[in-house]
Protein backbone atom coordinates (compact mmCIF):
# COMPACT_ATOMS: atom_id res chain seq x y z
CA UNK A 1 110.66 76.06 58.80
CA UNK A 2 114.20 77.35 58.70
CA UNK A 3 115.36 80.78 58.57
CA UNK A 4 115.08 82.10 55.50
CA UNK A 5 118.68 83.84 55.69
CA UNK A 6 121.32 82.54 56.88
CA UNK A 7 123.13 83.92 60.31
CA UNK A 8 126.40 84.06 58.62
CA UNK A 9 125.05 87.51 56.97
CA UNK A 10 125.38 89.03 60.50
CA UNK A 11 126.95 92.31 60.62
CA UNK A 12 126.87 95.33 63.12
CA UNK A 13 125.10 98.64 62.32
CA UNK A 14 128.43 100.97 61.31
CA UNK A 15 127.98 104.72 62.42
CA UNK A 16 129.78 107.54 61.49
CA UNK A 17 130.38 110.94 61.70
CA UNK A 18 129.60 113.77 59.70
CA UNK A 19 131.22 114.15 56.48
CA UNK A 20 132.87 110.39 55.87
CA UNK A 21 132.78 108.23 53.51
CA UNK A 22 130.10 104.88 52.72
CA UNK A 23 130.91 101.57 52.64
CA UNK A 24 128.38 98.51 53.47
CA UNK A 25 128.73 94.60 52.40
CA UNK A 26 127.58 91.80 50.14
CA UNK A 27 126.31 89.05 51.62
CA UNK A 28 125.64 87.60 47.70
CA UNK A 29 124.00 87.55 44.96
CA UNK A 30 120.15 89.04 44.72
CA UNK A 31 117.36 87.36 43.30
CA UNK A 32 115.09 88.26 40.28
CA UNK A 33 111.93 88.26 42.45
CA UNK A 34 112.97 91.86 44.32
CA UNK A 35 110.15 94.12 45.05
CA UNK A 36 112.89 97.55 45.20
CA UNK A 37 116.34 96.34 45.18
CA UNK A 38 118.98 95.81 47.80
CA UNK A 39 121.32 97.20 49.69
CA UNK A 40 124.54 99.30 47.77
CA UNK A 41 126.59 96.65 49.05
CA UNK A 42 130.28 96.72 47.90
CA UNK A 43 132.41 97.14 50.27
CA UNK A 44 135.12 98.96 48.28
CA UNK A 45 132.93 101.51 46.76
CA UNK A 46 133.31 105.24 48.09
CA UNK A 47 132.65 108.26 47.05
CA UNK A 48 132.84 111.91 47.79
CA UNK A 49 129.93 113.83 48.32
CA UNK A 50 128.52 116.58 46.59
CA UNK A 51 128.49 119.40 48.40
CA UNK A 52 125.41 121.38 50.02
CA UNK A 53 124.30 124.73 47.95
CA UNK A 54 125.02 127.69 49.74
CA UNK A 55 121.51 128.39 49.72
CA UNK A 56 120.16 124.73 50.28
CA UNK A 57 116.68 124.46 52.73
CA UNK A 58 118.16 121.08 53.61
CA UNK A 59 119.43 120.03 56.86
CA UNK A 60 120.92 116.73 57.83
CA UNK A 61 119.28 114.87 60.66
CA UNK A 62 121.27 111.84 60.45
CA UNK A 63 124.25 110.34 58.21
CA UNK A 64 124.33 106.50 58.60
CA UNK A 65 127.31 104.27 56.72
CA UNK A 66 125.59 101.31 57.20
CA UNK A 67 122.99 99.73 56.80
CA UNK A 68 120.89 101.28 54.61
CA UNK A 69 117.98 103.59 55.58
CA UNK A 70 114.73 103.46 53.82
CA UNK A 71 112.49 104.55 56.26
CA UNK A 72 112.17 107.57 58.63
CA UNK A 73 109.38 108.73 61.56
CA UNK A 74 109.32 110.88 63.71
CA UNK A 75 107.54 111.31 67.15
CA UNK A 76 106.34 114.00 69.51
CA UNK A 77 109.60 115.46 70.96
CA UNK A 78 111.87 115.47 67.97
CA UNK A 79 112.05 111.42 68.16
CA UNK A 80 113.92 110.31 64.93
CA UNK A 81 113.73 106.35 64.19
CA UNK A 82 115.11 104.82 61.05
CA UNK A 83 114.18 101.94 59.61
CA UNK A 84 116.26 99.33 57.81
CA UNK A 85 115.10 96.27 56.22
CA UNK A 86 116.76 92.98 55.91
CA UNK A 87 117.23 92.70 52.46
CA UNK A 88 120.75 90.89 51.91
CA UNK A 89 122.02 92.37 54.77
CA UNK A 90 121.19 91.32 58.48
CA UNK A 91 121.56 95.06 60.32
CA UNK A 92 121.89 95.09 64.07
CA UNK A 93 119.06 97.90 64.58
CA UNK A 94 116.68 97.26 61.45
CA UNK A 95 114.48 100.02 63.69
CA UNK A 96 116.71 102.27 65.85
CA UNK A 97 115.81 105.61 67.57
CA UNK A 98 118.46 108.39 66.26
CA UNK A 99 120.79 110.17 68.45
CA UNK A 100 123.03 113.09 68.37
CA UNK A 101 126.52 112.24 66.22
CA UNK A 102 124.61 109.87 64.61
CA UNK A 103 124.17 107.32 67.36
CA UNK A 104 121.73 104.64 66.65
CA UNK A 105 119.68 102.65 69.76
CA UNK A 106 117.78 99.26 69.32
CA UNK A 107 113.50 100.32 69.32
CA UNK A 108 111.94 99.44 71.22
CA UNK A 109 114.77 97.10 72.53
CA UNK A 110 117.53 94.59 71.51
CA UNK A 111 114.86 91.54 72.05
CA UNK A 112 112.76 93.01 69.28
CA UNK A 113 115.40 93.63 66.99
CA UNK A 114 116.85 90.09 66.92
CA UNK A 115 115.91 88.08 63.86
CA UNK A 116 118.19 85.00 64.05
CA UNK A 117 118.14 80.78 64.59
CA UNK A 118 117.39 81.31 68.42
CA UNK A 119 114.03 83.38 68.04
CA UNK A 120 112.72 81.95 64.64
CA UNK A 121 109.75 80.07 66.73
CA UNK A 122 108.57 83.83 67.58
CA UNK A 123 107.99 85.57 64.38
CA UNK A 124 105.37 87.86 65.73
CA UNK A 125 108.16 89.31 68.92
CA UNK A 126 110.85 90.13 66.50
CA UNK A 127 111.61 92.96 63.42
CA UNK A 128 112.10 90.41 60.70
CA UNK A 129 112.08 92.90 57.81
CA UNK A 130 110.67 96.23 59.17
CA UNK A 131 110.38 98.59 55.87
CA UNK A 132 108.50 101.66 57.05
CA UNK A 133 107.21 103.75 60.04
CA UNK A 134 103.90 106.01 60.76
CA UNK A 135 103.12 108.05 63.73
CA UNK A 136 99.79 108.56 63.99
CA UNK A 137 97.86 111.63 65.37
CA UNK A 138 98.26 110.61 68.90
CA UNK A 139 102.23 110.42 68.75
CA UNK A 140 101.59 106.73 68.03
CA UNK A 141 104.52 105.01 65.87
CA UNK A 142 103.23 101.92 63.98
CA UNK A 143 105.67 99.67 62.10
CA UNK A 144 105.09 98.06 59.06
CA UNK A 145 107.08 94.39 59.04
CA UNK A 146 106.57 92.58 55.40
CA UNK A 147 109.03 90.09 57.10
CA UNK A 148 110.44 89.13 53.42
CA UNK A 149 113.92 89.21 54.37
CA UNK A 150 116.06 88.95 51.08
CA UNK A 151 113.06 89.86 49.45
CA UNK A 152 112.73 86.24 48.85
CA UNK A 153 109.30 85.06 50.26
CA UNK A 154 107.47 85.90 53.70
CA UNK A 155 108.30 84.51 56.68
CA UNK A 156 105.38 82.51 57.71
CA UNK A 157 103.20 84.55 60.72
CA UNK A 158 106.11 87.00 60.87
CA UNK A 159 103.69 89.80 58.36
CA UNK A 160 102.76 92.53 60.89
CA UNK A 161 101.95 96.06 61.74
CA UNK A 162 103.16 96.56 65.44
CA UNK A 163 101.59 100.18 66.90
CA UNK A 164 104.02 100.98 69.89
CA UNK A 165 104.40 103.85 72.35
CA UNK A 166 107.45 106.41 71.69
CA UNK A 167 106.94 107.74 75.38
CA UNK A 168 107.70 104.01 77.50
CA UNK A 169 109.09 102.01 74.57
CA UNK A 170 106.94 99.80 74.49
CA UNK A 171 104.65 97.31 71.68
CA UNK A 172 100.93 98.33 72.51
CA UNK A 173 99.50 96.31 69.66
CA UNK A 174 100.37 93.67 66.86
CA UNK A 175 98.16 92.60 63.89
CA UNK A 176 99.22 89.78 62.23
CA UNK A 177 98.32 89.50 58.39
CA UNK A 178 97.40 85.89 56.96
CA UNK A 179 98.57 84.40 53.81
CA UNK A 180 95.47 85.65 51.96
CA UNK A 181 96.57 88.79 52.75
CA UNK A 182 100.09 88.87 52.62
CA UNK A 183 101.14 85.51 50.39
CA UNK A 184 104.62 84.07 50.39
CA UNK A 185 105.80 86.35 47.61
CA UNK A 186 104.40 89.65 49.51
CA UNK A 187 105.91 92.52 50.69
CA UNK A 188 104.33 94.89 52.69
CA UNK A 189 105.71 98.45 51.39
CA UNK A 190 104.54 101.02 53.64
CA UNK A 191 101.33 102.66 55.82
CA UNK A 192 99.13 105.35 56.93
CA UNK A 193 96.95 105.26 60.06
CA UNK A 194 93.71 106.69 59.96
CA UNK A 195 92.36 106.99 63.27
CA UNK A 196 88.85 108.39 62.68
CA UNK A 197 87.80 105.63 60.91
CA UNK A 198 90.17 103.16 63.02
CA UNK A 199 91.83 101.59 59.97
CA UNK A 200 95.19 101.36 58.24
CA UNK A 201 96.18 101.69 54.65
CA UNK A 202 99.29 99.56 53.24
CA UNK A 203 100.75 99.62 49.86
CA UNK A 204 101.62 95.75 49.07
CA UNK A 205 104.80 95.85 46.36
CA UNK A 206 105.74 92.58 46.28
CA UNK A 207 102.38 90.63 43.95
CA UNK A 208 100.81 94.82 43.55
CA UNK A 209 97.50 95.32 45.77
CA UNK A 210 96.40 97.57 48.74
CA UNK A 211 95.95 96.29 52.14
CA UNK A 212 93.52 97.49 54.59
CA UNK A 213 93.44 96.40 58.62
CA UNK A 214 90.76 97.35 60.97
CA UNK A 215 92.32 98.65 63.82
CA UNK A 216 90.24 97.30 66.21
CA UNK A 217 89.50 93.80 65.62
CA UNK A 218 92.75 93.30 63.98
CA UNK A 219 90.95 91.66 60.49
CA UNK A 220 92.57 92.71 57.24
CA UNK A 221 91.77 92.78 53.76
CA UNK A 222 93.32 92.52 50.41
CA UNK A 223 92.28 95.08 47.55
CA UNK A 224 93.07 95.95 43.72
CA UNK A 225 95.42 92.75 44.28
CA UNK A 226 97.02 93.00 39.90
CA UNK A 227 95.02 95.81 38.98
CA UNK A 228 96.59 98.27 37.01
CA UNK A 229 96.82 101.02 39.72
CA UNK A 230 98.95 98.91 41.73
CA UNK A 231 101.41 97.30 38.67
CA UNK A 232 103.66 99.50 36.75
CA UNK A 233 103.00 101.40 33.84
CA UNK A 234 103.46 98.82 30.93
CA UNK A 235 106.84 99.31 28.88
CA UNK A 236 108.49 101.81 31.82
CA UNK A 237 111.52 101.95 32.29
CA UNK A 238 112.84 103.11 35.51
CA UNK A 239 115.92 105.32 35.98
CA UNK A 240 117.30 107.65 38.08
CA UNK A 241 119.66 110.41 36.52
CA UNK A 242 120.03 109.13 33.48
CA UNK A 243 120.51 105.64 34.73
CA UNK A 244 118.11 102.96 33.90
CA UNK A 245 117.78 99.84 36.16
CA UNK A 246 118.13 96.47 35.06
CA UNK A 247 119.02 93.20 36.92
CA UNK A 248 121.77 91.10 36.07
CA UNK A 249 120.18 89.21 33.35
CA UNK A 250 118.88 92.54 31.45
CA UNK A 251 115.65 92.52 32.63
CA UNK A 252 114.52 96.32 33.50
CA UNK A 253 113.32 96.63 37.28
CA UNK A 254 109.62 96.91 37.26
CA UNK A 255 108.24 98.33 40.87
CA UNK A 256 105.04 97.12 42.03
CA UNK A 257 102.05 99.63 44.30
CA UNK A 258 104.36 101.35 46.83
CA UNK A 259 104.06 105.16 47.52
CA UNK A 260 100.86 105.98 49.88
CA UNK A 261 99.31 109.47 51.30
CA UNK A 262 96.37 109.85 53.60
CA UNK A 263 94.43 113.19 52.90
CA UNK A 264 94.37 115.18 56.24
CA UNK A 265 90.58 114.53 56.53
CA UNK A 266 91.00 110.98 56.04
CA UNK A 267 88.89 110.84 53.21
CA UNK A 268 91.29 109.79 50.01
CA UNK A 269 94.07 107.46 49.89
CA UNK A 270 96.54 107.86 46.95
CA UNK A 271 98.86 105.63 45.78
CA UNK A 272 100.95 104.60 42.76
CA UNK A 273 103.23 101.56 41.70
CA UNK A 274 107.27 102.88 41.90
CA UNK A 275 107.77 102.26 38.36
CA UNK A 276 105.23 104.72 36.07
CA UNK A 277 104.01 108.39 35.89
CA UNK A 278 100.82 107.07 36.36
CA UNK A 279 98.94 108.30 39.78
CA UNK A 280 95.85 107.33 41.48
CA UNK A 281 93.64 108.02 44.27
CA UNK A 282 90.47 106.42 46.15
CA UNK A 283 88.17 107.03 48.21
CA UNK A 284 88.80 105.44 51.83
CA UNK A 285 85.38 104.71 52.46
CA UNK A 286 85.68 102.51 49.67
CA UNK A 287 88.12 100.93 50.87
CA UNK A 288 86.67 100.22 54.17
CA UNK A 289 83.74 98.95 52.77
CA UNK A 290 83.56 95.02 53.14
CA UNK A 291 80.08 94.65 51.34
CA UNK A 292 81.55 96.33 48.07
CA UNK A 293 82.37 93.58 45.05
CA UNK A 294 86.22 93.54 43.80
CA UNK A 295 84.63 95.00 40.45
CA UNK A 296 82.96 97.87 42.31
CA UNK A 297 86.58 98.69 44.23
CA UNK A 298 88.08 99.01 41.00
CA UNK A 299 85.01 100.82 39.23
CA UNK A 300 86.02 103.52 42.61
CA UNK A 301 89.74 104.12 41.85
CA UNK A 302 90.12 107.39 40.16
CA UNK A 303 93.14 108.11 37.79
CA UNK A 304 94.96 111.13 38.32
CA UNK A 305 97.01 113.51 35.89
CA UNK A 306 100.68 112.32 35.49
CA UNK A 307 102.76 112.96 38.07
CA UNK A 308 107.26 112.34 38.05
CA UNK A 309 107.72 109.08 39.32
CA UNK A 310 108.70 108.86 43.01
CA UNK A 311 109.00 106.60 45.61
CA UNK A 312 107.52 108.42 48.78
CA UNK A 313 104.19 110.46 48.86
CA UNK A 314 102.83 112.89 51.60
CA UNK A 315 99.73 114.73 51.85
CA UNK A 316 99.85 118.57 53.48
CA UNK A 317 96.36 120.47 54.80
CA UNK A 318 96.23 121.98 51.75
CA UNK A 319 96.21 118.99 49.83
CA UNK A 320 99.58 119.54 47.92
CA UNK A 321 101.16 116.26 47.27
CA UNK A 322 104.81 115.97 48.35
CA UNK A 323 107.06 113.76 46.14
CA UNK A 324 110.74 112.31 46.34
CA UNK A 325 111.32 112.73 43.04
CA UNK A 326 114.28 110.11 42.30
CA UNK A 327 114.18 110.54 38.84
CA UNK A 328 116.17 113.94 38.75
CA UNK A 329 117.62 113.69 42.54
CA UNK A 330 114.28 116.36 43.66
CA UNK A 331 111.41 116.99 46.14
CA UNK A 332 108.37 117.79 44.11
CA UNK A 333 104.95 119.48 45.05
CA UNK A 334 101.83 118.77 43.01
CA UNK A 335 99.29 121.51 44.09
CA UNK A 336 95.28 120.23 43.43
CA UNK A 337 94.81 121.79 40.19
CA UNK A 338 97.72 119.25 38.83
CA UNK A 339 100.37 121.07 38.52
CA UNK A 340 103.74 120.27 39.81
CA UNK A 341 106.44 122.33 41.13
CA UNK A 342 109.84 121.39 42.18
CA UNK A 343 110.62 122.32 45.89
CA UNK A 344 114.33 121.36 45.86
CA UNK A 345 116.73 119.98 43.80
CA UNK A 346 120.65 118.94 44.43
CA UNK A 347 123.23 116.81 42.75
CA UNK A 348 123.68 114.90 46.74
CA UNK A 349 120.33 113.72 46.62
CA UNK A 350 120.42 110.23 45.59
CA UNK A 351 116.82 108.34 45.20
CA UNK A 352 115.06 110.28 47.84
CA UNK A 353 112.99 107.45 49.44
CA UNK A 354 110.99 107.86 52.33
CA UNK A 355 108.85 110.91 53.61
CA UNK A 356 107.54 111.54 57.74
CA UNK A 357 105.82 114.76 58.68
CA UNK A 358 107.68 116.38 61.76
CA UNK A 359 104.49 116.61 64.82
CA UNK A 360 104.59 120.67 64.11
CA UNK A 361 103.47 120.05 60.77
CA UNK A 362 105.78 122.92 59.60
CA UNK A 363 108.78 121.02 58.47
CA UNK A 364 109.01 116.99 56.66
CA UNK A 365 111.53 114.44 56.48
CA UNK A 366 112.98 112.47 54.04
CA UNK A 367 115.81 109.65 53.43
CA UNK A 368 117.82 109.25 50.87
CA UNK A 369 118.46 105.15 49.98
CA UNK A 370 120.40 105.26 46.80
CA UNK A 371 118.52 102.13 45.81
CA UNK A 372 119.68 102.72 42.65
CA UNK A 373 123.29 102.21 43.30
CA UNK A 374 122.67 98.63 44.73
CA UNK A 375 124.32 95.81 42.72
CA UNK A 376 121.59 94.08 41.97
CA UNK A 377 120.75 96.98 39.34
CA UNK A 378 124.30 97.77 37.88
CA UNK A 379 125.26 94.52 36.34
CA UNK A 380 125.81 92.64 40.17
CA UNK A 381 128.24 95.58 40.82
CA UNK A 382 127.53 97.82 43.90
CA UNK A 383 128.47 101.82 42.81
CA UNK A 384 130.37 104.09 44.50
CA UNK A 385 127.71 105.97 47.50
CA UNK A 386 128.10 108.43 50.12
CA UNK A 387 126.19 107.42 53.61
CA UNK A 388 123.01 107.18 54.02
CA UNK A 389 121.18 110.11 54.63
CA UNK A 390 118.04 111.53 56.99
CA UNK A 391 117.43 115.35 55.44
CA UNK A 392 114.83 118.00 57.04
CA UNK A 393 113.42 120.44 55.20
CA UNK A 394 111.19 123.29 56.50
CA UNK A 395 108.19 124.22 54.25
CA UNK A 396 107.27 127.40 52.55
CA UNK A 397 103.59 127.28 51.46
């Protein structure tokens, strides 16, 4: 089949310094079948930045104009990759490794980040929509390609999780996910590795299921596909400040299963659809478990107290649950007996998307997407943004 976007919504990866302004473009008009949103995209919008509190734990890794970064890992020698999926936008390095001044560089090369006419027979050798990043306890990163590109439907074998090597830049290992695991109107959302069990664990946002792939003979599953754990809370209405997201036609954005945490003995997985307070957790074992009936999967899940809504989840040894709170522009921490602090809050921080743990364990990442600025959810008019942010934050426990 054809491309599923068209080649005329080419456009180099902008970078800028420190300290200017945003602006990205609009290659049209978005669809109603979006499983987050797409890219801020008017090109006339800017707007100044709020500036950092004197006292602020935040640092900025990286400040991108364009395109817009979702994702963040990072790797065993203070490796920094971004990740930028094609969602009406067709960015040069939709995975890049961050340098200093903001310098982005094609990962694991130029080939790989190619999706285009010329390569379209290849699906499983090129980034067609890459949307998040892992690194794994070996230094491992593993990318998580829904290859939806406008969000539209999935390009057919292009559905992957590619584990490559930081050290040689290089692809070590691909696993391809069918259609009964990632149908046409999928999207892959994002994935932890667990490497004592040899398994991965995927949040699927575009229908609302889990995904799980064993690592070592490549076969996947599909799990809680429409169960109310992965769908969002019924009658929610998403905002963030004050701001509630509808499409075009009035219809409030509902946000399918999309943050994920691995507990730091492997044990639970917890997850929660974008759009609800509602949080849940399971065991992995569970999940791993091909013998166990669809009824008995979802007799396992186990419903958590409330937590804000947020788009990114992490786990620490402790067991806190980090959030990126985009509700009120904040980093939360849930501690085990429920309750739920904030860690940081700013007026810059803009949906807070994404989280990765730095290798020392002492300090996390986050970026900040300003999903909520895109056009698609302000009427088909993009809002004024600042770039595209990579934060660091080091943790006080």
């Amino acid at each position: 089949m054809s491309s599923p976007f068209s080649p005329a919504w080419a456009a180099p990866a902008a970078v800028i310094t420190l300290g200017a302004l945003a602006s990205a473009c609009n290659s049209g008009p978005a669809t109603g079948d979006q499983a987050r949103g797409t890219i801020p995209a008017d090109s006339t919008a800017t707007h100044v930045a709020a500036p950092a509190p004197a006292n602020s734990p935040l640092s900025i890794v990286a400040e991108i104009n364009a395109p817009q970064v979702t994702g963040v890992a990072v790797a065993p020698g203070g490796k920094v990759f971004a990740f930028s999926p094609r969602w009406d936008y067709n960015p040069t390095f939709p995975v890049a490794l961050v340098g200093a001044n903001n310098t982005l560089t094609p990962y694991p090369d130029a080939s790989w980040c190619t999706w285009n006419d010329s390569v379209k027979a290849e699906p499983q050798k090129h980034w067609i929509c890459p949307q998040a990043g892992y690194v794994d306890s070996q230094g491992m990163l593993w990318i998580l390609d829904p290859a939806a590109p406008g969000l539209k439907f999935t390009v057919p074998g292009g559905p992957k999780l590619v584990k490559t090597d930081p050290r040689t830049n290089k692809v070590v290992q691909t696993i391809l996910f069918p259609e009964s695991v990632a149908p046409r109107k999928s999207y892959l959302n994002d994935v932890r590795i667990d490497l004592q069990n040899n398994y991965a664990y995927m949040t699927e946002s575009g229908t609302g299921s889990l995904v799980v792939a064993d690592l070592k003979t490549g076969k996947s599953r599909s799990l809680l596909a429409k169960q109310p754990s992965t769908l969002p809370d019924p009658g929610f209405i998403t905002k963030a400040k004050g701001h509630g997201l509808y499409d075009p036609t009035g219809k409030p954005g509902a946000f399918k299963a999309d943050g994920i945490a691995l507990s730091t003995d492997n044990q639970y997985l917890y997850y929660r659809a974008l759009s609800g307070h509602s949080l849940y957790r399971i065991k992995t074992a569970v999940l791993r478990n091909a013998a166990l009936s669809e009824a008995q999967v979802t007799a396992a899940v186990e419903k958590l107290p409330d937590a804000p809504a947020c788009d990114g989840m992490e786990l620490d040894s402790k067991n806190n649950l980090y959030l990126t709170g985009f509700e009120n522009g904040e980093i939360l921490r849930r501690t085990p007996d429920g309750k739920t602090e904030t860690v940081v809050k700013e007026d810059r921080l803009q949906w807070p998307d994404t989280f990765a743990w730095d290798p020392d364990g002492k300090s996390i990442y986050f970026t900040d997407s300003q999903l909520d600025k895109s056009p698609n959810w302000n009427k088909g008019v993009g809002q004024p943004h600042v770039p595209y942010r990579i934060y660091k934050m080091a943790l006080t426990k």
